[in-house]
Protein backbone atom coordinates (compact mmCIF):
# COMPACT_ATOMS: atom_id res chain seq x y z
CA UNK A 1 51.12 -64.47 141.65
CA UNK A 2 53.90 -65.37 138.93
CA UNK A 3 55.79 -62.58 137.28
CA UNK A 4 54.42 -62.34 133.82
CA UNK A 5 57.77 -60.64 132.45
CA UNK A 6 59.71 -62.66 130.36
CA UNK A 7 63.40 -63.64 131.73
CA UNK A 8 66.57 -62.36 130.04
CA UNK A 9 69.60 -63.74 129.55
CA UNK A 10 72.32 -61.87 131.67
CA UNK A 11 74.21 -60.51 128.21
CA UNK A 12 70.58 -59.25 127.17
CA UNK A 13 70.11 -57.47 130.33
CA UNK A 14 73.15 -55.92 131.08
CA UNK A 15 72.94 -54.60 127.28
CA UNK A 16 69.65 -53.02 127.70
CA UNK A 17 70.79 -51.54 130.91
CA UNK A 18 73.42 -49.73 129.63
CA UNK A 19 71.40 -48.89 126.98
CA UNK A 20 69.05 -47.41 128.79
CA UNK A 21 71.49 -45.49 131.43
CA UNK A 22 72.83 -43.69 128.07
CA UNK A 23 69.74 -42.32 127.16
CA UNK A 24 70.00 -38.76 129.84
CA UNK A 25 73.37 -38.95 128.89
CA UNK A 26 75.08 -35.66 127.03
CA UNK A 27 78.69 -35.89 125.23
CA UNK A 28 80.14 -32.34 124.75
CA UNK A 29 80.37 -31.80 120.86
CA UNK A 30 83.51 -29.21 120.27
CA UNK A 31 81.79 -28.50 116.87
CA UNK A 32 78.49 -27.11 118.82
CA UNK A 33 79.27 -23.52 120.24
CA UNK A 34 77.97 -22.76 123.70
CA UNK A 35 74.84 -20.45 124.47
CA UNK A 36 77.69 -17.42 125.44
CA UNK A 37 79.45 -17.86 121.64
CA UNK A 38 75.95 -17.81 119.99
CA UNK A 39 75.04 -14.91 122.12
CA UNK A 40 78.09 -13.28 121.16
CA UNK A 41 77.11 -14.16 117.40
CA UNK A 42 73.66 -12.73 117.20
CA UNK A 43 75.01 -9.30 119.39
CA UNK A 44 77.54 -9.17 116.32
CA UNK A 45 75.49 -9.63 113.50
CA UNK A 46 72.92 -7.06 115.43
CA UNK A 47 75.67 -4.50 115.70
CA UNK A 48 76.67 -4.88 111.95
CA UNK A 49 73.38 -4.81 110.68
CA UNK A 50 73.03 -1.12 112.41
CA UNK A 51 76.54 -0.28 111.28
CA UNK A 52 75.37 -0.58 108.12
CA UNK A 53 71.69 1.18 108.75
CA UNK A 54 73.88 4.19 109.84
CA UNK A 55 76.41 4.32 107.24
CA UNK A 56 73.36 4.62 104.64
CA UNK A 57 71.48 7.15 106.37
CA UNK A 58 75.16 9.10 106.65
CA UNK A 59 75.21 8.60 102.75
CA UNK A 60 71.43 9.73 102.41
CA UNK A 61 72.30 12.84 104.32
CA UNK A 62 75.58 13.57 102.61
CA UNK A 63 73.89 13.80 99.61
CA UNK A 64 70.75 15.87 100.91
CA UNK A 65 71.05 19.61 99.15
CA UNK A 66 71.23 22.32 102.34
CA UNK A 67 68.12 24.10 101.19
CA UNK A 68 69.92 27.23 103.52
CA UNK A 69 72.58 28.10 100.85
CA UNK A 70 70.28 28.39 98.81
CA UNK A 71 68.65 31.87 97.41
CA UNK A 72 64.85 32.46 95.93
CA UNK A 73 64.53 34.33 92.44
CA UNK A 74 61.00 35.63 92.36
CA UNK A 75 60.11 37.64 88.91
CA UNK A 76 56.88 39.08 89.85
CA UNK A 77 56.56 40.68 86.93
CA UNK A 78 55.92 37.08 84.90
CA UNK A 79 54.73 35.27 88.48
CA UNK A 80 57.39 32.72 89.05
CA UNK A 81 59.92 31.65 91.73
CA UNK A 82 62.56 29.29 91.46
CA UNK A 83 66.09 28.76 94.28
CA UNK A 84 69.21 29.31 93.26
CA UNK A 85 72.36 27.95 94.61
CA UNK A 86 73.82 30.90 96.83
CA UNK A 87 76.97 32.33 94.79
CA UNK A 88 76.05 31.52 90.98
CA UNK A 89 76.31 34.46 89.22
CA UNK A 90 73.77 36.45 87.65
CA UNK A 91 74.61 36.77 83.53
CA UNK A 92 73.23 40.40 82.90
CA UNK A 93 74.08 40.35 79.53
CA UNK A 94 71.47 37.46 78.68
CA UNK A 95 68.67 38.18 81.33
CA UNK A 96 65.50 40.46 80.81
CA UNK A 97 62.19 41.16 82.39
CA UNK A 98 60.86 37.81 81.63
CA UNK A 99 63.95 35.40 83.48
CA UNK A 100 67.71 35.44 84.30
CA UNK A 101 70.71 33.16 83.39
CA UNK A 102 72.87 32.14 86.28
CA UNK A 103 76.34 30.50 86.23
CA UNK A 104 78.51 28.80 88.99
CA UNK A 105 81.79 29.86 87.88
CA UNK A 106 83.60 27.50 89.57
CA UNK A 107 82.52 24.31 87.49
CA UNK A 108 80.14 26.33 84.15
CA UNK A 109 76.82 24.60 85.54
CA UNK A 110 74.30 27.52 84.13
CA UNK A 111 70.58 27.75 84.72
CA UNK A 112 68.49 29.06 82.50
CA UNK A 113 64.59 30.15 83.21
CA UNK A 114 62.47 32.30 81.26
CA UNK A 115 58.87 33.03 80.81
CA UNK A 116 57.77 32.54 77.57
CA UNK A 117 54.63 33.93 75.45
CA UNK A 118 53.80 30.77 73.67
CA UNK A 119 51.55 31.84 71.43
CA UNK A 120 49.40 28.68 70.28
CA UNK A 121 51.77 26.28 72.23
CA UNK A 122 53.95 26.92 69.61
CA UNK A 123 57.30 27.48 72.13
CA UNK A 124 55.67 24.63 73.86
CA UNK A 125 55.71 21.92 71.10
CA UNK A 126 58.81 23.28 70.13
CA UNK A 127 60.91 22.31 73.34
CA UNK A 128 58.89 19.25 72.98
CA UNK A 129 59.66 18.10 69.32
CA UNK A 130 63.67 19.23 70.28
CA UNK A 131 64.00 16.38 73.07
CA UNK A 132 62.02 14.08 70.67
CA UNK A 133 64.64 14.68 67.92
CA UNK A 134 67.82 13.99 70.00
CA UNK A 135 66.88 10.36 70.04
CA UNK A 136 67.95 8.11 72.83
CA UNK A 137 70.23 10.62 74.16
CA UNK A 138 67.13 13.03 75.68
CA UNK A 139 64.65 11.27 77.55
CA UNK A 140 61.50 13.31 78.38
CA UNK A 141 57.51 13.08 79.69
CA UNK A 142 54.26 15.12 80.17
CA UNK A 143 53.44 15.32 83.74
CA UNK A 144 50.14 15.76 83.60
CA UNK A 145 48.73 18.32 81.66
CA UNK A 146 50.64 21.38 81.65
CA UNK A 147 54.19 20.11 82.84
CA UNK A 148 56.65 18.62 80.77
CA UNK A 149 60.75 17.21 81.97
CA UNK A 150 63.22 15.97 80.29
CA UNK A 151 66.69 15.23 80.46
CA UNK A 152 69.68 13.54 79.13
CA UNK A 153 72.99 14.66 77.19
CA UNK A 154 72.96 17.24 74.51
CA UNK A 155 75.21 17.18 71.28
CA UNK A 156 78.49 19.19 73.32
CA UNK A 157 78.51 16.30 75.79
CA UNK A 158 77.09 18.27 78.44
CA UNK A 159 73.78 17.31 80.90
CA UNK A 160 70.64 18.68 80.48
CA UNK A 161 67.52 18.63 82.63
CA UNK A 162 64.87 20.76 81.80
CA UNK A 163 60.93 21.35 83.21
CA UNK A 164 58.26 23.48 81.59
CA UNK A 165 55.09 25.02 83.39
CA UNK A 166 52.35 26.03 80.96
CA UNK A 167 49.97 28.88 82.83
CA UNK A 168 45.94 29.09 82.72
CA UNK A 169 46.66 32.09 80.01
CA UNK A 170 48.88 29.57 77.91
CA UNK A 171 51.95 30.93 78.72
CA UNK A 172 55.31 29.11 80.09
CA UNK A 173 58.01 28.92 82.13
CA UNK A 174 60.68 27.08 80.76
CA UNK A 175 63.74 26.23 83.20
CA UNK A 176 66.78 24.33 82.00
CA UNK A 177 70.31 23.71 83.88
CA UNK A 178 73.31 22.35 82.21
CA UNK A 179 76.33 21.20 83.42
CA UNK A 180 79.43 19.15 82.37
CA UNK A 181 78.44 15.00 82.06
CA UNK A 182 82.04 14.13 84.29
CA UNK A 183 80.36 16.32 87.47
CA UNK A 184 79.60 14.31 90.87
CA UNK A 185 76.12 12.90 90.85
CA UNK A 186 75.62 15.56 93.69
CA UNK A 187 75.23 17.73 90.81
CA UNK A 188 72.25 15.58 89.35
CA UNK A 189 70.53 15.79 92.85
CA UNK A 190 70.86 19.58 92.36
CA UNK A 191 69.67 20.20 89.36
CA UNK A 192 66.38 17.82 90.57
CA UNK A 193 66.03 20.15 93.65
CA UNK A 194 66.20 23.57 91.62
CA UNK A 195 63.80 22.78 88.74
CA UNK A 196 61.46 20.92 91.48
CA UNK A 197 62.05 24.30 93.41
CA UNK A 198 60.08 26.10 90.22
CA UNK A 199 56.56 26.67 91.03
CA UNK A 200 54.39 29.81 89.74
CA UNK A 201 52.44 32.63 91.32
């Protein structure tokens, strides 16, 4: 039987041979790194990626409040508790049976809660209608039907956040802290923790 495959000229068939013999054939590319360097890559970008996973939760817990410094105020008389950073002061000369003033004496942040009457929601609408006035520089909302919180600066320059509590009877507690606007924002997280802190009896 003839061969059926057509015959080559030698230059054709020594070109196609080395063709072919090139084809399993691998060149080292200095630009490609080796499976060790991109090992070594993904182990670094791993260990940064947790670096930085552990550097946030350090921030997260630097700014957590240590609930253990701080004190409970319970006026059973008008049925309310609130905390109280451990070492503000107690201003006798402005508290009575229905709430207290305290002051941290190292930096003036004072917190002021009180229960108030409110007869017809008139204290109510009042606290109400004063962050309305300010403008843009008190922000405040109802949350839900018998809580109100606002905050912002007040015309001194100083920070203000504030929560009410209206009782069944129609009564309130009203709770507001103030501090100086140039305090760390720890001081911001504080004043969050104490008026969320408020709850009634």
């Amino acid at each position: 039987m003839k061969n059926m495959l057509p015959t080559l000229p030698f230059g054709a068939a020594l070109t196609l041979a080395l063709l072919l013999s090139a084809c399993g054939k691998q060149e080292a590319v200095g630009d490609v790194p080796s499976s060790d360097e991109l090992a070594q890559q993904a182990d670094a970008a791993s260990q940064a990626i947790r670096d930085e996973a552990e550097a946030a939760e350090g921030t997260e817990n630097e700014a957590a409040i240590d609930l253990t410094t701080m004190e409970s105020y319970t006026n059973s008389l008008r049925g309310y508790t609130i905390m109280v950073p451990g070492g503000w002061e107690v201003d006798q000369t402005a508290s009575d049976d229905n709430g207290q003033i305290f002051t941290d004496k190292e930096n003036g942040s004072k917190l002021a809660v009180s229960w108030v009457e409110n007869r017809e929601d008139a204290a109510w609408s009042k606290a109400v209608q004063a962050v309305e006035d300010s403008g843009d520089a008190m922000q405040g909302a109802a949350v839900g039907a018998n809580e109100y919180r606002a905050s912002g600066l007040l015309a001194d320059g100083q920070k203000s956040s504030q929560r009410l509590l209206r009782n069944p009877d129609g009564t309130m507690v009203q709770a507001e802290i103030t501090y100086a606007a140039d305090q760390p924002e720890t001081t911001d997280l504080l004043a969050s923790t104490i008026l969320d802190s408020l709850t009634q009896q």
